[in-house]
Structures are given as structure tokens and as C-alpha cells.
Protein backbone atom coordinates (compact mmCIF):
# COMPACT_ATOMS: atom_id res chain seq x y z
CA UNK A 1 42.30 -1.17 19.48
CA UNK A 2 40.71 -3.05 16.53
CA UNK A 3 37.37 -3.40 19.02
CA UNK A 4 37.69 0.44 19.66
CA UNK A 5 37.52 1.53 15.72
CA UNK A 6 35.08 -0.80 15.21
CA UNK A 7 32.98 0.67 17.87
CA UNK A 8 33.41 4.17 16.27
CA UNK A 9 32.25 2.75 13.10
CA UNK A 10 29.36 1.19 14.25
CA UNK A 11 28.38 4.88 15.72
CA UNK A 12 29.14 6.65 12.74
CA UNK A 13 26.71 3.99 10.79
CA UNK A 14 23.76 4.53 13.42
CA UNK A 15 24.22 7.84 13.35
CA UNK A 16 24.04 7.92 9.49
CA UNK A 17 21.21 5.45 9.63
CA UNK A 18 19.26 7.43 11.89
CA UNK A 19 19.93 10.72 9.66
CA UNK A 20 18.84 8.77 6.78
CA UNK A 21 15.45 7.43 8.61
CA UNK A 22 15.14 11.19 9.66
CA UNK A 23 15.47 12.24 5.44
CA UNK A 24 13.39 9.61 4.58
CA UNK A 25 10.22 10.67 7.16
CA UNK A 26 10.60 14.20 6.09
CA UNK A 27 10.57 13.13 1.66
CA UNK A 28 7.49 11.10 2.52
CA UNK A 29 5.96 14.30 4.69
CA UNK A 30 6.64 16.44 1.28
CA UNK A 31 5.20 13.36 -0.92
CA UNK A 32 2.08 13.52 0.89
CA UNK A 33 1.34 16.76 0.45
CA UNK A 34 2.44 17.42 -2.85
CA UNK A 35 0.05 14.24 -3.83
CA UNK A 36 -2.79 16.08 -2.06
CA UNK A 37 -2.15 19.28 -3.74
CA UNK A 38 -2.04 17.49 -7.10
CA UNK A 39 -5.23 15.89 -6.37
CA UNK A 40 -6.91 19.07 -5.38
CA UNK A 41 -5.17 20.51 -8.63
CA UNK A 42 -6.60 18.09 -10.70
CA UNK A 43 -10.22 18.42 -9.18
CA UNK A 44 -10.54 22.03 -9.80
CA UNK A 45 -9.05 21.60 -13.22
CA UNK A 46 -11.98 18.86 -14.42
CA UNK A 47 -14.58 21.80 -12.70
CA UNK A 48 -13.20 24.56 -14.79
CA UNK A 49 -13.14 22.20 -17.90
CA UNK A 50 -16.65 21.79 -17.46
CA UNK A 51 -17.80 24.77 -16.32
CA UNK A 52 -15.44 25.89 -20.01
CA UNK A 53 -17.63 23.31 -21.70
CA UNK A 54 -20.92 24.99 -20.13
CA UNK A 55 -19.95 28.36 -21.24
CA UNK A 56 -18.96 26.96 -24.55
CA UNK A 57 -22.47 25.33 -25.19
CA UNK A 58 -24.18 28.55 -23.59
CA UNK A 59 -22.51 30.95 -26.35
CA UNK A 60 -23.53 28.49 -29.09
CA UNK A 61 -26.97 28.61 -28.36
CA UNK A 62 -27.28 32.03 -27.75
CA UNK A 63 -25.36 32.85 -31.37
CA UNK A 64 -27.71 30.09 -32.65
CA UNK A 65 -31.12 31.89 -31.15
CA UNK A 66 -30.37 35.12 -32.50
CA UNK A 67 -29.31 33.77 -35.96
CA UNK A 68 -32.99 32.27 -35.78
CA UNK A 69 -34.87 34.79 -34.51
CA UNK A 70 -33.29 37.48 -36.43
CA UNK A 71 -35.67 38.14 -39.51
CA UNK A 72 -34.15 37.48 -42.71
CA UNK A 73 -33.99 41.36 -43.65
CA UNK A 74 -32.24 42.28 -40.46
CA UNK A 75 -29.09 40.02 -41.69
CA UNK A 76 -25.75 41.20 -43.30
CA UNK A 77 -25.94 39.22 -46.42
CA UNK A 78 -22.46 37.27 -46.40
CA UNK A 79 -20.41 38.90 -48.60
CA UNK A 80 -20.99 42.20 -45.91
């Protein structure tokens, strides 16, 4: 009797260990992925800081060309 329930147990704790192996394979499926979209995340987020940096430096120098290039008559005085 004490052989049979101990058999059952030991079934019941393969069965939970092999549910728990089965868990544990699909987490580290959805750990992998969600690491490679994070990485592909954080590579397009360093372009579009730079290309944001690029646009930055692009509207600078175009606001500094035409503040000297503009003749000095053509300019709101700055009180305007």
C-alpha cells in the first residue's frame, strides 16, 4: 500500500517536473525574443537620436547663414 502511494507520488512529481521543464523552455523562448526586440529597439533609437542631432545642427546653420547673409538693413531691429 505504502509502495503504491509512493508510486503515485513519484508520478505526480514527474509529471509536475516535466510541466515545469515545459514552462521553463517556453519563458526562455519569450526571453529571447523580447531581448532581440529590445536590441533592435535600442538600435533604431541611437539612429533617430542621431539623425535628431543631424537635423538639429542642419537648422542651426541654416538660421546662422541667413542671419549672416542677411544685410544689416533687411533685419528687424530687436526690440521689433
Amino acid at each position: 500500500m505504502i509502495t503504491l502511494m509512493l508510486y503515485k507520488q513519484y508520478i505526480q512529481m514527474q509529471n509536475l517536473i516535466k510541466t515545469l521543464e515545459e514552462q521553463i523552455a517556453f519563458l526562455q523562448h519569450e526571453i529571447s525574443q523580447i531581448s532581440d526586440e529590445l536590441y533592435s529597439q535600442q538600435k533604431e533609437i541611437s539612429f533617430l537620436k542621431k539623425k535628431i542631432l543631424d537635423f538639429e545642427k542642419k537648422v542651426y546653420d541654416l538660421e546662422n547663414r541667413n542671419e549672416t547673409s542677411m544685410v544689416m538693413e533687411d533685419k528687424k531691429p530687436p526690440h521689433y
